[in-house]
N, C-alpha and C. Protein backbone atom coordinates (compact mmCIF):
# COMPACT_ATOMS: atom_id res chain seq x y z
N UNK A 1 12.10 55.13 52.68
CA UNK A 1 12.77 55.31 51.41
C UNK A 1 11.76 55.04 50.29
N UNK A 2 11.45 55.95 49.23
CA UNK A 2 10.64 55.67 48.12
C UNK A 2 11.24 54.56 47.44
N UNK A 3 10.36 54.23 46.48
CA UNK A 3 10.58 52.79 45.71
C UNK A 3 10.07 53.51 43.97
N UNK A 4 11.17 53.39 43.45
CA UNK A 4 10.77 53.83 41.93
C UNK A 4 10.89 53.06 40.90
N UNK A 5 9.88 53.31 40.05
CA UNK A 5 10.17 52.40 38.59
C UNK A 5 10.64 53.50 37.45
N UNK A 6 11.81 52.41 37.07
CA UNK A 6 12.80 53.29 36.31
C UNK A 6 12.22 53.49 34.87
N UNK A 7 12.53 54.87 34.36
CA UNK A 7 12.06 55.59 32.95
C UNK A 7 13.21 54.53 31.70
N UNK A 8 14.83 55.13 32.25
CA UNK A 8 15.83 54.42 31.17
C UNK A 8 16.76 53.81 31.85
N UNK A 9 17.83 53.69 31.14
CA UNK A 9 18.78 52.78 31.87
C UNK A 9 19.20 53.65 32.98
N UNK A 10 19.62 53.11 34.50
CA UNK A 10 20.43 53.61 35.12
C UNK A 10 21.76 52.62 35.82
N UNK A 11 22.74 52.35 35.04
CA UNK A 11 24.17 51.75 35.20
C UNK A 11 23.51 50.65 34.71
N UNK A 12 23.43 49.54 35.47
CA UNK A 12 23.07 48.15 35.02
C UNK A 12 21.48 47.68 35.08
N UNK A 13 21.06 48.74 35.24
CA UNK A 13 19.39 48.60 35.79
C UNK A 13 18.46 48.96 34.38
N UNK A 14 17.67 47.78 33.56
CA UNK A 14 16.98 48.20 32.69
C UNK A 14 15.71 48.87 33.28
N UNK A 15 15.15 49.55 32.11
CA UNK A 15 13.96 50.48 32.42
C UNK A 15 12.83 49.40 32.40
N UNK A 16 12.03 50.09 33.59
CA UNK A 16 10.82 48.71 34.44
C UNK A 16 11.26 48.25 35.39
N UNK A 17 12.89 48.67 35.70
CA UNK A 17 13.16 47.54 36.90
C UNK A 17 12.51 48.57 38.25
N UNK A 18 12.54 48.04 39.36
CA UNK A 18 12.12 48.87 40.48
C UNK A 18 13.30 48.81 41.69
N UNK A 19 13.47 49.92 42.12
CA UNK A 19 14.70 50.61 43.00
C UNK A 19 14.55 51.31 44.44
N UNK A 20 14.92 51.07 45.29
CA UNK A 20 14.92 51.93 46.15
C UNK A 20 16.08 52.77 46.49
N UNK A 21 15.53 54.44 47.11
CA UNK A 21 16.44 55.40 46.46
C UNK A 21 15.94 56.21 48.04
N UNK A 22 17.07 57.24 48.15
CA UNK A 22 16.57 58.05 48.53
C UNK A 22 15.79 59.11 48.91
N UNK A 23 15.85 59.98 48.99
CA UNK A 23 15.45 61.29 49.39
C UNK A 23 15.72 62.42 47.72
N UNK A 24 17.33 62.55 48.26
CA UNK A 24 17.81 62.99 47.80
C UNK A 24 18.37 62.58 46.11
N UNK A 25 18.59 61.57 45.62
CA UNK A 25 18.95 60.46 44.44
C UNK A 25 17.60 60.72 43.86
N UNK A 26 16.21 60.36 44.56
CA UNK A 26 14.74 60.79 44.42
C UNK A 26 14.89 61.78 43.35
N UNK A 27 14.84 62.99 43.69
CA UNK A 27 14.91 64.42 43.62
C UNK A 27 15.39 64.78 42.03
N UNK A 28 17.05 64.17 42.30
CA UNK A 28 17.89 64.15 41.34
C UNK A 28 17.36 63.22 40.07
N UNK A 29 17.00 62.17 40.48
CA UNK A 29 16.55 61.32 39.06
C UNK A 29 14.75 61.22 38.60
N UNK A 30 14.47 62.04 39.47
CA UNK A 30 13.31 62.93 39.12
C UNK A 30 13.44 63.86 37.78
N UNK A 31 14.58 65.21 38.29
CA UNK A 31 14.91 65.69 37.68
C UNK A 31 15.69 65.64 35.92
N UNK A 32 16.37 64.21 35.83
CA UNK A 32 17.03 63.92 34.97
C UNK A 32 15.88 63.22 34.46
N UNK A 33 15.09 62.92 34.46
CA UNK A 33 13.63 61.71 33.68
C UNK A 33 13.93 60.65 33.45
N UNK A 34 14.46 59.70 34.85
CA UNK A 34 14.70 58.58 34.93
C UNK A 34 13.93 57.76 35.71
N UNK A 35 12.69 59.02 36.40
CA UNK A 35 11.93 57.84 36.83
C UNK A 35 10.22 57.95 36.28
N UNK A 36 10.07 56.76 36.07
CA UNK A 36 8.64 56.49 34.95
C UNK A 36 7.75 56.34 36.24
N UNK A 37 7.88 55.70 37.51
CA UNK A 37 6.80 55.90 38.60
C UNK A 37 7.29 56.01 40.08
N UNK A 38 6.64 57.02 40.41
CA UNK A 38 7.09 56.63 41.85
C UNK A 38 5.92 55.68 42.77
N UNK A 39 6.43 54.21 43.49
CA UNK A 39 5.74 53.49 43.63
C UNK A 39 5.59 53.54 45.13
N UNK A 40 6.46 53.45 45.96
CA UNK A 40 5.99 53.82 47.56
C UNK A 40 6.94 55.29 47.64
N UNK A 41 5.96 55.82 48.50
CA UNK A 41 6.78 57.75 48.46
C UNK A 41 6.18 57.56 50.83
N UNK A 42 7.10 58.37 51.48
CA UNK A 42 7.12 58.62 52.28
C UNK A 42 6.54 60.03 52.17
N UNK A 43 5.59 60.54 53.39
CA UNK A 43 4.71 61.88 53.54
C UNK A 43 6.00 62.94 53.18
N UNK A 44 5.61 63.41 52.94
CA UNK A 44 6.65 64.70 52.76
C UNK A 44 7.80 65.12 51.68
N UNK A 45 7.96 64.32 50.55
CA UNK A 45 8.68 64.61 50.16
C UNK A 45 8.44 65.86 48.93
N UNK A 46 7.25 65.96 48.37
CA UNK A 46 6.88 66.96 47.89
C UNK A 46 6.74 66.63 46.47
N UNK A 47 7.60 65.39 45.64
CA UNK A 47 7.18 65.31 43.94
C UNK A 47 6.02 65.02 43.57
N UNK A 48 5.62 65.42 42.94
CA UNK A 48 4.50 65.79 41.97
C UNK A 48 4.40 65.00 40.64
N UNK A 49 3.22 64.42 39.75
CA UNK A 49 4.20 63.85 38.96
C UNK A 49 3.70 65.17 37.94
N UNK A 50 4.36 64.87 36.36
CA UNK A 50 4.19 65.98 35.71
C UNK A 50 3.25 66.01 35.15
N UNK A 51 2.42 67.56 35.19
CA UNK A 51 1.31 67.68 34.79
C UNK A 51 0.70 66.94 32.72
N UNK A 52 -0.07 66.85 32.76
CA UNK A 52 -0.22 66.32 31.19
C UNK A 52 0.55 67.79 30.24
N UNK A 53 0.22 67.14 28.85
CA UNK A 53 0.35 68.87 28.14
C UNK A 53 -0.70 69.46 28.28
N UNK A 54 -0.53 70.40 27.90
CA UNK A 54 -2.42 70.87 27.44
C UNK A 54 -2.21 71.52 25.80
N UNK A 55 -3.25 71.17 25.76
CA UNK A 55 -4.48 70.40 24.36
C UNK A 55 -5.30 71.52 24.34
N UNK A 56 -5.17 72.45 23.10
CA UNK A 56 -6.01 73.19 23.09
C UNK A 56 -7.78 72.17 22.26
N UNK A 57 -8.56 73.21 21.15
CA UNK A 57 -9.97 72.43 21.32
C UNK A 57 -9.89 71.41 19.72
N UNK A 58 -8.86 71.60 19.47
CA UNK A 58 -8.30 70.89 18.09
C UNK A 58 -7.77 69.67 18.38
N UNK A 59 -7.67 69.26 19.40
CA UNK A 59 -6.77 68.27 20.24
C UNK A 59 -5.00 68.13 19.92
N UNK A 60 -4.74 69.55 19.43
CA UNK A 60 -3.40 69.46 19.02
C UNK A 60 -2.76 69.81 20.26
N UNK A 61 -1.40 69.28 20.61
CA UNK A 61 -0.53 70.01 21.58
C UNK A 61 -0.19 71.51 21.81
N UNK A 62 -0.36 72.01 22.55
CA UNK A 62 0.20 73.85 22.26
C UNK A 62 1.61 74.17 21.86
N UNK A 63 2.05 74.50 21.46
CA UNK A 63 3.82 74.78 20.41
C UNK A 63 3.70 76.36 20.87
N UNK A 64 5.16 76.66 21.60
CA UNK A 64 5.49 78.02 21.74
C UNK A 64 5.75 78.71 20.58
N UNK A 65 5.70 79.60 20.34
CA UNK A 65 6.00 80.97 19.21
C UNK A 65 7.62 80.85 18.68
N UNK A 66 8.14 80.59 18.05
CA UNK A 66 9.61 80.51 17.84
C UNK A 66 10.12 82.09 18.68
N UNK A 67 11.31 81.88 18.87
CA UNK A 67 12.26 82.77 19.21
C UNK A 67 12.68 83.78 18.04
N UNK A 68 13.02 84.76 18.06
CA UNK A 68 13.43 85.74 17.19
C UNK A 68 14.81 85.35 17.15
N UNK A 69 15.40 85.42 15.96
CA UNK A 69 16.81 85.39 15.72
C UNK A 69 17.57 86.53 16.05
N UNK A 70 18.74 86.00 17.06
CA UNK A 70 19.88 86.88 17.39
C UNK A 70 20.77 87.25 16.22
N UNK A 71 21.26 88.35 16.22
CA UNK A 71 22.40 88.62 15.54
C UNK A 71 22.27 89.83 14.25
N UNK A 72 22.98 90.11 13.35
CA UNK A 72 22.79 90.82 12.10
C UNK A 72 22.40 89.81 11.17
N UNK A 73 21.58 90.58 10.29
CA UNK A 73 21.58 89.97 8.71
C UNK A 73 22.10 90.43 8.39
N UNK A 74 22.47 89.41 7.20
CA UNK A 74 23.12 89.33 6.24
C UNK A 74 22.54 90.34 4.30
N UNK A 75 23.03 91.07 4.17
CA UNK A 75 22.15 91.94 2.88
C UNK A 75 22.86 91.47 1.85
């Protein structure tokens, strides 16, 4: 069973505390960004942690292009 250190609260558990979890709970609070480390991991389970941003040569973060607005204007 992995052993994680928690990102935020989960029920009565402040963030920093450390947990053991499943497989599956793993996965899930992976997914939700509740966990800040994973501290013992069994072979195989496959998480990754998340890659950094990338930084273009300005050292600014990269920002997507806004979205085009749906709908009619207004004249």
């Amino acid at each position: 069973m992995p052993r994680i250190k928690l990102a935020n609260w989960y029920g009565d558990k402040a963030p920093g505390e450390e947990l053991d979890v499943d497989d599956t709970r793993l996965k899930a609070m992976h997914r939700d960004g509740m966990v800040a480390e994973v501290i013992g991991q069994e072979q195989g389970t496959g998480l990754q942690p998340a890659p950094p941003a990338a930084v273009n040569a300005e050292s600014e973060p990269e920002q997507a292009e806004p979205a085009p607005q749906a709908g009619r204007k207004r004249r």
